[in-house]
PDB file of N, CA and C in Angstrom:
ATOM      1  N   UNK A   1     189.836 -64.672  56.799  1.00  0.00           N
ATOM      2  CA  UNK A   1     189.291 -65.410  55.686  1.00  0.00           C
ATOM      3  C   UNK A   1     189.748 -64.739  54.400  1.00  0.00           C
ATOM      4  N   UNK A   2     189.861 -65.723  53.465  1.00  0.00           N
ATOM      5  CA  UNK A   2     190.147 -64.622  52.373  1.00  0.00           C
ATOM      6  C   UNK A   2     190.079 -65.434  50.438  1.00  0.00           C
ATOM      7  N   UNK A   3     190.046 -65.104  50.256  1.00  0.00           N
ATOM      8  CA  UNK A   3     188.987 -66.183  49.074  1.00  0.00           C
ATOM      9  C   UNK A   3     189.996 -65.885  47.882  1.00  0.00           C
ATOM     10  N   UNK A   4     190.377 -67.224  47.141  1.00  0.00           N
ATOM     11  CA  UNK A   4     190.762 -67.060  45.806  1.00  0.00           C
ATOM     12  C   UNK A   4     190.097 -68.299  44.923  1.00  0.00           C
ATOM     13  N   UNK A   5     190.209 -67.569  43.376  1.00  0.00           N
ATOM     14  CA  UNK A   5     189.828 -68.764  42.258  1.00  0.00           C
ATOM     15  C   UNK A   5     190.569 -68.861  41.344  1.00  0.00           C
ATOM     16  N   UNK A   6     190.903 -70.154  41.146  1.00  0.00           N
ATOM     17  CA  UNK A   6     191.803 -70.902  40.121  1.00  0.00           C
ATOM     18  C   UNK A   6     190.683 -71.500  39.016  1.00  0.00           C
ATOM     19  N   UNK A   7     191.079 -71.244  37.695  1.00  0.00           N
ATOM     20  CA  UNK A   7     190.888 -71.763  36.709  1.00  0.00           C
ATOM     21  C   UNK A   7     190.240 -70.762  35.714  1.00  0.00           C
ATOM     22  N   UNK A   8     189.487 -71.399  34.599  1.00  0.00           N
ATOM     23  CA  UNK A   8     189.423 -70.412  33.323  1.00  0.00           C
ATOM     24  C   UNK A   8     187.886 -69.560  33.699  1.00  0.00           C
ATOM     25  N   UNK A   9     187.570 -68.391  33.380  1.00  0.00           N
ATOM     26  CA  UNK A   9     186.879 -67.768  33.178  1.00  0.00           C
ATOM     27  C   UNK A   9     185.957 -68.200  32.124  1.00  0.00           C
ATOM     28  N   UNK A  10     184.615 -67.751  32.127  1.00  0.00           N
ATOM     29  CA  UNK A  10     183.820 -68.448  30.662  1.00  0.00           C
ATOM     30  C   UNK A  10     184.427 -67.452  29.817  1.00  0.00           C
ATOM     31  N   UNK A  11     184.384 -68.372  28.185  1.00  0.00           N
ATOM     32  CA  UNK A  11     184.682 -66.995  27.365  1.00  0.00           C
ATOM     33  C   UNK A  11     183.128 -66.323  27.079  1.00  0.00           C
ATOM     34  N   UNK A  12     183.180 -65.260  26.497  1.00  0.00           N
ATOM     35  CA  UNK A  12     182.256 -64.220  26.247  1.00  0.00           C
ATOM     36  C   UNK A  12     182.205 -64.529  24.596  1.00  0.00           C
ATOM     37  N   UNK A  13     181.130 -65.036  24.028  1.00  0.00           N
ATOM     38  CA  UNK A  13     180.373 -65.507  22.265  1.00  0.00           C
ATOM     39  C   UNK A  13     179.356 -64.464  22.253  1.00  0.00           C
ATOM     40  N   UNK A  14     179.376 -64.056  20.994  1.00  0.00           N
ATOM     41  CA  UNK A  14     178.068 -63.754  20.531  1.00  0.00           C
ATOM     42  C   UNK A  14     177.198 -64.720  20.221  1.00  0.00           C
ATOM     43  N   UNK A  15     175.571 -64.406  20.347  1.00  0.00           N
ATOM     44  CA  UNK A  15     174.298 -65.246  20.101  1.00  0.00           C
ATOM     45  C   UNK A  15     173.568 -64.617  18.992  1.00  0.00           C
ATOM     46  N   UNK A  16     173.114 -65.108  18.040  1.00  0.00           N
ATOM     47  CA  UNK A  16     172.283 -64.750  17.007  1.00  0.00           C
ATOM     48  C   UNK A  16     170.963 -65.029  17.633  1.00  0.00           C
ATOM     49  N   UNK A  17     169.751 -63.764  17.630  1.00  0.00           N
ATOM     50  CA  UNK A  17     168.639 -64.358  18.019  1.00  0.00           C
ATOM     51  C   UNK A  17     167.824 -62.837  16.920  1.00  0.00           C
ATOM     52  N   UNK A  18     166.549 -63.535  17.022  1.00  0.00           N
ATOM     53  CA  UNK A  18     165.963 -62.206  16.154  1.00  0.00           C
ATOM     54  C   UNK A  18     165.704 -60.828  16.604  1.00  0.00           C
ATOM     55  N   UNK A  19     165.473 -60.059  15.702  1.00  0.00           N
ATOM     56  CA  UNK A  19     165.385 -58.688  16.574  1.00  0.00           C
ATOM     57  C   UNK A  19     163.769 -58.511  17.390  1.00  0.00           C
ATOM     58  N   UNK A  20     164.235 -57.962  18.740  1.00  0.00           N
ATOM     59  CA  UNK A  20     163.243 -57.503  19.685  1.00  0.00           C
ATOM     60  C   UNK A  20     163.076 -58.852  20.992  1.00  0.00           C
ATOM     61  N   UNK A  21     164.030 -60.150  20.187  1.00  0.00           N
ATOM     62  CA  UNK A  21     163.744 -61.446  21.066  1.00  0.00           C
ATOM     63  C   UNK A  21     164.680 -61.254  22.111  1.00  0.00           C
ATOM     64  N   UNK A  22     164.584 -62.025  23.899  1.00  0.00           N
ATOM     65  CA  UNK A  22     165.494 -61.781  24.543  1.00  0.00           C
ATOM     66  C   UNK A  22     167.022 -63.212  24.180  1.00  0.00           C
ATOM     67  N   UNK A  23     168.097 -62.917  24.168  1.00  0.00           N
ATOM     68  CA  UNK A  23     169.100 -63.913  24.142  1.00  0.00           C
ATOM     69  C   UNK A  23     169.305 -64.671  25.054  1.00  0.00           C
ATOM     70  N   UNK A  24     169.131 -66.436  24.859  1.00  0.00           N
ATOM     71  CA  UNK A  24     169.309 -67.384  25.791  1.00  0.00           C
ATOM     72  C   UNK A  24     170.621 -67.975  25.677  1.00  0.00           C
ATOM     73  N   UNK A  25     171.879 -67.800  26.563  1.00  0.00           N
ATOM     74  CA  UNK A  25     172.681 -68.381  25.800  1.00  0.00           C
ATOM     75  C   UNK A  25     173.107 -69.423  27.275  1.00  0.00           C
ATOM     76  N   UNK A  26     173.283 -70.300  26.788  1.00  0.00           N
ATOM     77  CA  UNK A  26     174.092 -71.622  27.901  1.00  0.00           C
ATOM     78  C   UNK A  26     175.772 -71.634  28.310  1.00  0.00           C
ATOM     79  N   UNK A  27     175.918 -70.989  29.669  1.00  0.00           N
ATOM     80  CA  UNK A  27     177.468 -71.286  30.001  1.00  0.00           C
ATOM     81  C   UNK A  27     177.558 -72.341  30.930  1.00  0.00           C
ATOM     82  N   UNK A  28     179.099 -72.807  29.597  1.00  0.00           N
ATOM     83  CA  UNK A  28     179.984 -74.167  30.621  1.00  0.00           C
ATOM     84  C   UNK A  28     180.761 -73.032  31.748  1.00  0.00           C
ATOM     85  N   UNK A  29     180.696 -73.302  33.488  1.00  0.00           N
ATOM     86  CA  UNK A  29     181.206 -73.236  33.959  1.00  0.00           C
ATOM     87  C   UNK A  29     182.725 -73.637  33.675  1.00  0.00           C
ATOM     88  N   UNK A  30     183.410 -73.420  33.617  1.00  0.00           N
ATOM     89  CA  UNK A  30     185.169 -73.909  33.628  1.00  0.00           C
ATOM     90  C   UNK A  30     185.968 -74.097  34.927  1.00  0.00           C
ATOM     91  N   UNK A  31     185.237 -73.743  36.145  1.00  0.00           N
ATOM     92  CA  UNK A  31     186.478 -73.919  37.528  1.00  0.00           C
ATOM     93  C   UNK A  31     184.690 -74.503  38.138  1.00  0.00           C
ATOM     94  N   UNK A  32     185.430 -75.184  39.273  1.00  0.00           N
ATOM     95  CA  UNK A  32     184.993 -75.650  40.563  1.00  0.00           C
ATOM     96  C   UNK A  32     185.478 -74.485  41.699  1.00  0.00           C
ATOM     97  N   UNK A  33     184.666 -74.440  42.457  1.00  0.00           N
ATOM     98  CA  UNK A  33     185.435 -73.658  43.977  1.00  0.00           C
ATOM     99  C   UNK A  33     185.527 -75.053  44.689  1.00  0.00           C
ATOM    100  N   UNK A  34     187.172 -74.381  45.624  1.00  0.00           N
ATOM    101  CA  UNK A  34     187.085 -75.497  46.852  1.00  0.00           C
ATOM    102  C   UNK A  34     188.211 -74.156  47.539  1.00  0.00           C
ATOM    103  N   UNK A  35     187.351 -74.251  48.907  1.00  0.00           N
ATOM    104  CA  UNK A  35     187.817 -74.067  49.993  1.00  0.00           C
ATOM    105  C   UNK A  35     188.792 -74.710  51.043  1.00  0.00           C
ATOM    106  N   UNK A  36     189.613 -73.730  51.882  1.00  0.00           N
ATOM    107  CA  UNK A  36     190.852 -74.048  52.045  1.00  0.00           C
ATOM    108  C   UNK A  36     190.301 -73.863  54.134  1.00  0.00           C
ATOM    109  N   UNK A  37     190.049 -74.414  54.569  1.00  0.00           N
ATOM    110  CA  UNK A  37     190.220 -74.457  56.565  1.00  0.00           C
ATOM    111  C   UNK A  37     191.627 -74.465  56.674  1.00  0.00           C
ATOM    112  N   UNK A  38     192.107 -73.783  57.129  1.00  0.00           N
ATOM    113  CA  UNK A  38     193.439 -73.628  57.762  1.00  0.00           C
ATOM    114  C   UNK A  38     193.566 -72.968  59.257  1.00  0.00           C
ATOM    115  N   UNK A  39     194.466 -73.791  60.190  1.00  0.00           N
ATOM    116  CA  UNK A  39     194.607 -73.119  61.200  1.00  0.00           C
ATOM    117  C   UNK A  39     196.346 -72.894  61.757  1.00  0.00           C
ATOM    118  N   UNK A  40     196.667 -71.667  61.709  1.00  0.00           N
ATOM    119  CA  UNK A  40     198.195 -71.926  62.008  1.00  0.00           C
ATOM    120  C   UNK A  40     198.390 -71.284  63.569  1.00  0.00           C
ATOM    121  N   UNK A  41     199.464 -72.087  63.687  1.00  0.00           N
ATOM    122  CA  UNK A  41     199.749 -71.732  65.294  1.00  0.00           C
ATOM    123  C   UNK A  41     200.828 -70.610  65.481  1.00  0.00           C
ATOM    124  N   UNK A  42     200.378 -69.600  65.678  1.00  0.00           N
ATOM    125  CA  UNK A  42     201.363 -68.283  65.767  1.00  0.00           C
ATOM    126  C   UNK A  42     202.757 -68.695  66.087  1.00  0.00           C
ATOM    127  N   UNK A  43     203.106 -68.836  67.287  1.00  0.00           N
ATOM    128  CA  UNK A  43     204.372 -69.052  67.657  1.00  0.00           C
ATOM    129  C   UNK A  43     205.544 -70.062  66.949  1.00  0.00           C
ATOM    130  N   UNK A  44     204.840 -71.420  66.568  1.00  0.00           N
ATOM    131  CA  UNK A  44     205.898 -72.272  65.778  1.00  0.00           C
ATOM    132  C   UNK A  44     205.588 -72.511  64.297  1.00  0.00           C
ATOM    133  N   UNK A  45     204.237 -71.593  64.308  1.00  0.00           N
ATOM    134  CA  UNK A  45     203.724 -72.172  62.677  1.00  0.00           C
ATOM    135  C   UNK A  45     203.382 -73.434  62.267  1.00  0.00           C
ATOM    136  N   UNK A  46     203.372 -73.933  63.163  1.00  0.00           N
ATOM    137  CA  UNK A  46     202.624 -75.594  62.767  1.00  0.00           C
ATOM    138  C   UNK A  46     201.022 -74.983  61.694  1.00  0.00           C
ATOM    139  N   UNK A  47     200.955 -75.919  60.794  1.00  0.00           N
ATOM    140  CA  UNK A  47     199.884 -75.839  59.981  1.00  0.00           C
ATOM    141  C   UNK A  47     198.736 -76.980  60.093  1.00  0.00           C
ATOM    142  N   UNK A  48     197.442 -76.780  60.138  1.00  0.00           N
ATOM    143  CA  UNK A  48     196.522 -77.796  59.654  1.00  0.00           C
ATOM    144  C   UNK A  48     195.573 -77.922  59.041  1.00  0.00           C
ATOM    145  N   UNK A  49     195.589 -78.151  57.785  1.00  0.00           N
ATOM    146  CA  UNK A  49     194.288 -77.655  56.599  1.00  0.00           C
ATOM    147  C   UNK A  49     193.454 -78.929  56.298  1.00  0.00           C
ATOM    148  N   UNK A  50     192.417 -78.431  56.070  1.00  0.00           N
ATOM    149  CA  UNK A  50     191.147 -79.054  54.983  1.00  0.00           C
ATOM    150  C   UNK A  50     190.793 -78.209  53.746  1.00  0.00           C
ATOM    151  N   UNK A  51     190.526 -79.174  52.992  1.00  0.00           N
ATOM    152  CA  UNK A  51     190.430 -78.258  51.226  1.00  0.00           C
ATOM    153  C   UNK A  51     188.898 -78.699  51.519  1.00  0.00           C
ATOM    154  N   UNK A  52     187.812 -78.468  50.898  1.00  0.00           N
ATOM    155  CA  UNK A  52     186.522 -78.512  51.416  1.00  0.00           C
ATOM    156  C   UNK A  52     185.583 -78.218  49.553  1.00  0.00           C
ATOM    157  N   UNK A  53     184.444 -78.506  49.082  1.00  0.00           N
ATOM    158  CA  UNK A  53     183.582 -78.147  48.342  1.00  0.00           C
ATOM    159  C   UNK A  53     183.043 -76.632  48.937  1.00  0.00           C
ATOM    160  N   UNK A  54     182.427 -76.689  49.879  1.00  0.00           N
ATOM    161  CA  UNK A  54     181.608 -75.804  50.350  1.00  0.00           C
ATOM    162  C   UNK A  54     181.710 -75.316  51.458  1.00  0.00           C
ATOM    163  N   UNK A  55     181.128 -74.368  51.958  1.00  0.00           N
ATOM    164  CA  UNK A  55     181.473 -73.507  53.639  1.00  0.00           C
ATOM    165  C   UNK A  55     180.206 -73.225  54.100  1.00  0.00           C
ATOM    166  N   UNK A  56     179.586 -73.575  55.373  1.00  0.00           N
ATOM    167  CA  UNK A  56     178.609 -74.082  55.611  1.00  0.00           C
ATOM    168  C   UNK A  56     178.993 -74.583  57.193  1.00  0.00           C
ATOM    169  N   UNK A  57     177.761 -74.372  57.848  1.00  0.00           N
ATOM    170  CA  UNK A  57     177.768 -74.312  59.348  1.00  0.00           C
ATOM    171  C   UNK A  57     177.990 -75.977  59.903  1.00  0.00           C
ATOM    172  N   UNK A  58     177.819 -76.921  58.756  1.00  0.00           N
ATOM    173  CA  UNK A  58     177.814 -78.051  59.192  1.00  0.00           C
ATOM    174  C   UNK A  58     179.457 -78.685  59.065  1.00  0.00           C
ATOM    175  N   UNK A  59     179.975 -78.226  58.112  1.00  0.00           N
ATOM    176  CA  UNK A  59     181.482 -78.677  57.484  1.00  0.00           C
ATOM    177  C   UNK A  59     182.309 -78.139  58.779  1.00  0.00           C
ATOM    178  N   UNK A  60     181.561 -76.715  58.955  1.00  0.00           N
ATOM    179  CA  UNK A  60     182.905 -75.870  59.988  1.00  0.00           C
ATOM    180  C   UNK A  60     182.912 -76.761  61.254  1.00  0.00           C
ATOM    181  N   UNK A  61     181.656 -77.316  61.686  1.00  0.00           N
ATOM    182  CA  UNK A  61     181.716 -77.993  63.043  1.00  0.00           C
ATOM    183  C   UNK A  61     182.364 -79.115  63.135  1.00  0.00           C
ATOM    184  N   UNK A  62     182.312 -80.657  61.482  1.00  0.00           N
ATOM    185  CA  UNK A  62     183.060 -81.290  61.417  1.00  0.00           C
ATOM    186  C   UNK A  62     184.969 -81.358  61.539  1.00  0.00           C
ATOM    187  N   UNK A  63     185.356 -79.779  61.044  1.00  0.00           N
ATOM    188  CA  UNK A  63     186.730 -79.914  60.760  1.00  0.00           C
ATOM    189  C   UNK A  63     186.555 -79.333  62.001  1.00  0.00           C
ATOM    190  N   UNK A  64     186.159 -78.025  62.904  1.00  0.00           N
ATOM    191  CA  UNK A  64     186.170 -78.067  64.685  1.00  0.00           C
ATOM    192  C   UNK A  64     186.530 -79.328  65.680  1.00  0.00           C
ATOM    193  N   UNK A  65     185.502 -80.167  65.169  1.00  0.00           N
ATOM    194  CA  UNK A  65     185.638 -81.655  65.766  1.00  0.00           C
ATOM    195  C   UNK A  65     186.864 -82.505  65.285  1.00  0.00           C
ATOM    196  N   UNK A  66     187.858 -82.478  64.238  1.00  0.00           N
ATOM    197  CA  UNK A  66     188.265 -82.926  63.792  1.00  0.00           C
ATOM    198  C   UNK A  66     189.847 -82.186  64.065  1.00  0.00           C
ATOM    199  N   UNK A  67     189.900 -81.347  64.495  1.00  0.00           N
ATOM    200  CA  UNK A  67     191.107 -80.401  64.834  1.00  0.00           C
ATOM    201  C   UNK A  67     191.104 -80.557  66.073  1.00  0.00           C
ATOM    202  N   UNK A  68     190.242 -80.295  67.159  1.00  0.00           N
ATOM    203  CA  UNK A  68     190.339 -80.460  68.508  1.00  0.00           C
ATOM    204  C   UNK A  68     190.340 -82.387  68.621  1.00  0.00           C
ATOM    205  N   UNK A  69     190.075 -83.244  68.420  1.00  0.00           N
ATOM    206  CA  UNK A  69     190.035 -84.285  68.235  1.00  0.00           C
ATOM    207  C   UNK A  69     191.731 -84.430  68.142  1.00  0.00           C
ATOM    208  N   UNK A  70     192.401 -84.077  66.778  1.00  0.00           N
ATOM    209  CA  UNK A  70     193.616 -84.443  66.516  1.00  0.00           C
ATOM    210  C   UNK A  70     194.553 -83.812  67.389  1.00  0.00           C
ATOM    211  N   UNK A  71     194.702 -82.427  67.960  1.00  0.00           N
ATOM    212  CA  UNK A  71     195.007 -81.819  68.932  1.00  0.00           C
ATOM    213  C   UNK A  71     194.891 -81.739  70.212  1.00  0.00           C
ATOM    214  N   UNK A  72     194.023 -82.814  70.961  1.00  0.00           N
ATOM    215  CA  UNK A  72     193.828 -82.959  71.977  1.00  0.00           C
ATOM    216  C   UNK A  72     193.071 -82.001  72.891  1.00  0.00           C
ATOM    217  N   UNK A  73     192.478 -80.991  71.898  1.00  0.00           N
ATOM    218  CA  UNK A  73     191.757 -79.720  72.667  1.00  0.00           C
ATOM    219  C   UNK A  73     190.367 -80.161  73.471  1.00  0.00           C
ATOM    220  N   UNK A  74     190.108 -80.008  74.609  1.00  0.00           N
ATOM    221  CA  UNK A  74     188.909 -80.307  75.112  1.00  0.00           C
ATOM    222  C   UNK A  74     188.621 -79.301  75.849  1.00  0.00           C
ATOM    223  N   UNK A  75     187.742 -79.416  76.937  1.00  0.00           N
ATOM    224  CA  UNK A  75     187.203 -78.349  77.945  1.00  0.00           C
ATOM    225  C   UNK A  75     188.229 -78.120  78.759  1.00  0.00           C
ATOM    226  N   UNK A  76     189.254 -78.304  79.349  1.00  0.00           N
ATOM    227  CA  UNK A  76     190.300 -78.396  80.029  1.00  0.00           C
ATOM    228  C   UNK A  76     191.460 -77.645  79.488  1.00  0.00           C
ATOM    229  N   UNK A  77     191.510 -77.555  78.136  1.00  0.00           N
ATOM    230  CA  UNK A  77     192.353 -76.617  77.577  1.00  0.00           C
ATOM    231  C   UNK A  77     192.173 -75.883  76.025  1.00  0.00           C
TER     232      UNK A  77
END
């Protein structure tokens, strides 16, 4: 597994607030995460990905089902 992020960082503003008050300040997020399922096949390198929102026990079982499905993987092999 191994995780990367694309896009802008928030920038860092100063807040004017009075002295002794705590500072509330509101950040725009700037990137989305999306996740990458990939499975490669050692020997010929065949590739098969899903780009995904989130990672989560329910997504992993769909693209499971969805790889053995397209691959023909069942109990038999």
């Amino acid at each position: 597994m191994d995780e990367h992020r694309l896009g802008l960082k928030p920038i860092v503003r100063r807040v004017w607030v009075g002295y002794g008050e705590q500072p509330i300040a509101k950040v725009n997020w700037r990137y989305q995460w999306l996740w990458l399922y990939g499975f490669v096949h050692p020997s010929t390198g065949e590739t098969y990905f899903w780009i995904l929102p989130k990672v989560n026990i329910k997504l992993l079982n769909l693209v499971l089902e969805d790889f053995a499905r397209e691959f023909g993987v069942g109990k038999n092999k």
